[in-house]
C-alpha atoms as a PDB file:
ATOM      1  CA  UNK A   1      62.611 101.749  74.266  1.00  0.00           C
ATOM      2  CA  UNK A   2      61.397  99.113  71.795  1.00  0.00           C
ATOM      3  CA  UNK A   3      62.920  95.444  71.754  1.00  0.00           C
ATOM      4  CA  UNK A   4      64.012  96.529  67.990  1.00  0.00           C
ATOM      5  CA  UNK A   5      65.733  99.875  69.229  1.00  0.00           C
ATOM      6  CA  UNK A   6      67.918  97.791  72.013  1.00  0.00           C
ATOM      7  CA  UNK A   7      69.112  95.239  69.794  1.00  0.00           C
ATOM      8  CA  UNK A   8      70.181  97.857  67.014  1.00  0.00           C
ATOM      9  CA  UNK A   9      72.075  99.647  69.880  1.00  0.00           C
ATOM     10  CA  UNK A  10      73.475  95.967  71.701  1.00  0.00           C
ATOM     11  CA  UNK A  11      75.118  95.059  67.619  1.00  0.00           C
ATOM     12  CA  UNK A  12      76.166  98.696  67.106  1.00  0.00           C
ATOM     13  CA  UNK A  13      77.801  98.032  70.489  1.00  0.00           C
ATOM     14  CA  UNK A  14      79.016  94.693  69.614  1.00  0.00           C
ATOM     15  CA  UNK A  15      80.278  95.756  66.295  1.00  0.00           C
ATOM     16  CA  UNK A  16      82.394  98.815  67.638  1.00  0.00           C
ATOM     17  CA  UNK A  17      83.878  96.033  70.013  1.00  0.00           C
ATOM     18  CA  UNK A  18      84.823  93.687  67.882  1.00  0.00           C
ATOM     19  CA  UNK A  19      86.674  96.333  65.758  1.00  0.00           C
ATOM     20  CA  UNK A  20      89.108  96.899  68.869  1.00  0.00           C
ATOM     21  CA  UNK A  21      91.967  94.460  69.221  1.00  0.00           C
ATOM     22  CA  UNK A  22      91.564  91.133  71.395  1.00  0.00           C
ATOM     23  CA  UNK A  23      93.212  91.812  74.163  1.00  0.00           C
ATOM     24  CA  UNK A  24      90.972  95.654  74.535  1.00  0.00           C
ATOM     25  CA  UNK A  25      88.216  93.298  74.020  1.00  0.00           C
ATOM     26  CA  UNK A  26      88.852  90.914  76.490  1.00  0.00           C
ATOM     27  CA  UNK A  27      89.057  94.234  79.047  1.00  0.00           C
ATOM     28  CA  UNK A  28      85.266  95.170  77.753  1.00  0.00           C
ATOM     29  CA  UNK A  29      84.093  91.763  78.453  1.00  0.00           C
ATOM     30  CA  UNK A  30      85.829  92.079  82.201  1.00  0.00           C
ATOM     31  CA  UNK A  31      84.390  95.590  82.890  1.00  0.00           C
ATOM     32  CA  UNK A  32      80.801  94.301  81.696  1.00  0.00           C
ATOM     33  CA  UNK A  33      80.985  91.009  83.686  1.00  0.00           C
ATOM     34  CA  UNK A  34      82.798  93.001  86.880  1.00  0.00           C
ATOM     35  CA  UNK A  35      79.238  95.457  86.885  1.00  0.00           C
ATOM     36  CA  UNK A  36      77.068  92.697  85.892  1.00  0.00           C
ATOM     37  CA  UNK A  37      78.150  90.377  88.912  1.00  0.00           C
ATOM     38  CA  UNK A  38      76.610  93.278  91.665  1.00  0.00           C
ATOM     39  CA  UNK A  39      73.378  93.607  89.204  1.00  0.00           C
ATOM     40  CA  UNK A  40      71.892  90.669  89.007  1.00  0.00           C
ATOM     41  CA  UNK A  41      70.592  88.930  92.530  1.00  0.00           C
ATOM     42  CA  UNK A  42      71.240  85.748  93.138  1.00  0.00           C
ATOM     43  CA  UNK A  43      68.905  83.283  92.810  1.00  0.00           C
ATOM     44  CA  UNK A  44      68.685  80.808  95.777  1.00  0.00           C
ATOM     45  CA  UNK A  45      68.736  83.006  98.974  1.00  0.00           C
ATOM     46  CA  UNK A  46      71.594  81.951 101.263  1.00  0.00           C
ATOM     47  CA  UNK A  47      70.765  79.683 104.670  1.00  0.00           C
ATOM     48  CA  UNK A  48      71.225  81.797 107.666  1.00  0.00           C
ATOM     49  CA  UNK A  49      73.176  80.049 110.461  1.00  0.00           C
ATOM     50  CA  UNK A  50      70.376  79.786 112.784  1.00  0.00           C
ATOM     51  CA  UNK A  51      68.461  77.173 110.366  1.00  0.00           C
ATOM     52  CA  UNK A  52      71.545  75.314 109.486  1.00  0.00           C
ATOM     53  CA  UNK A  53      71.783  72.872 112.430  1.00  0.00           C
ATOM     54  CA  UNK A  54      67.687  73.120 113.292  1.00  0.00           C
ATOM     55  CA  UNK A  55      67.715  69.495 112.099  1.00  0.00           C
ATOM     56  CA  UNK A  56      69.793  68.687 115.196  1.00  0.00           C
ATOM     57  CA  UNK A  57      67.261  68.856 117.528  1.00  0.00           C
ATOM     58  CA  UNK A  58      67.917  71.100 120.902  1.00  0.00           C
ATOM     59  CA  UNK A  59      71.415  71.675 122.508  1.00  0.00           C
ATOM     60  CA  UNK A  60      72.377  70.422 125.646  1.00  0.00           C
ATOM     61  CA  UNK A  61      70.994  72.403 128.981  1.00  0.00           C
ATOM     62  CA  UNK A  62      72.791  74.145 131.116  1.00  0.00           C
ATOM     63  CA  UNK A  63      72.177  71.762 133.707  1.00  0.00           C
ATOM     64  CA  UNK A  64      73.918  69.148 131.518  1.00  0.00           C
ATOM     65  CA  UNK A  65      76.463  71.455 130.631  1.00  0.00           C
ATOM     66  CA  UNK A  66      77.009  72.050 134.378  1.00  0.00           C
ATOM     67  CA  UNK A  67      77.669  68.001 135.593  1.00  0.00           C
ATOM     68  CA  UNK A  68      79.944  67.501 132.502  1.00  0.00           C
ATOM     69  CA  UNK A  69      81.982  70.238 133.904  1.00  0.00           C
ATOM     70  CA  UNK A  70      81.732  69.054 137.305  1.00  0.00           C
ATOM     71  CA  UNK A  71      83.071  65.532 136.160  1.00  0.00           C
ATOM     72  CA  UNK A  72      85.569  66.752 134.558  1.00  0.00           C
ATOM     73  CA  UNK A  73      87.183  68.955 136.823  1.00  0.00           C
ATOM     74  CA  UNK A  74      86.747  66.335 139.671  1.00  0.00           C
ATOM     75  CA  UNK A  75      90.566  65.087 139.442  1.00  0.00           C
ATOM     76  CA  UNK A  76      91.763  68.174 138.681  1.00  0.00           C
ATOM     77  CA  UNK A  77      95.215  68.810 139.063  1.00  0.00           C
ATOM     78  CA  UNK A  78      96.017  65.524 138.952  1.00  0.00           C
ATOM     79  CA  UNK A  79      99.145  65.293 141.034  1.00  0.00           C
ATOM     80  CA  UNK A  80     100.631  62.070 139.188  1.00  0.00           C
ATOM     81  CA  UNK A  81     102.032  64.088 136.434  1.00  0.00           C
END
């Protein structure tokens, strides 16, 4: 279809909305916008998790992970409760 075919149809559309009452209008807008939102992609892609914190540098090991654990379950149960 030519650019001068789609704009005749979008104000023949635009005119036969307008005709209809605000509040029917108002529903045509929602029902456009509600199909429109799943059409169009969106423009920045999203940051997966795994990149998120890659600025952080590496986690602990599990060797450090392992003596942290170790201290802290050395006075454990503490029996001056």
């Amino acid at each position: 279809m030519s650019d001068q075919v789609m704009d005749d149809k979008v104000d023949e559309l635009v005119n036969q909305v307008t005709e209809l009452p605000l509040v029917e209008q108002m529903k045509v807008v929602e029902r456009i916008m509600a199909r429109m939102k799943y059409a169009v992609p969106s423009e920045k892609p999203r940051t997966s998790l795994y990149g998120l914190l890659a600025d952080l540098g590496p986690g602990p090991s599990e060797e450090d992970i392992a003596e942290v654990r170790r201290d802290m379950m050395r006075n454990f149960p503490r029996e001056d409760f």
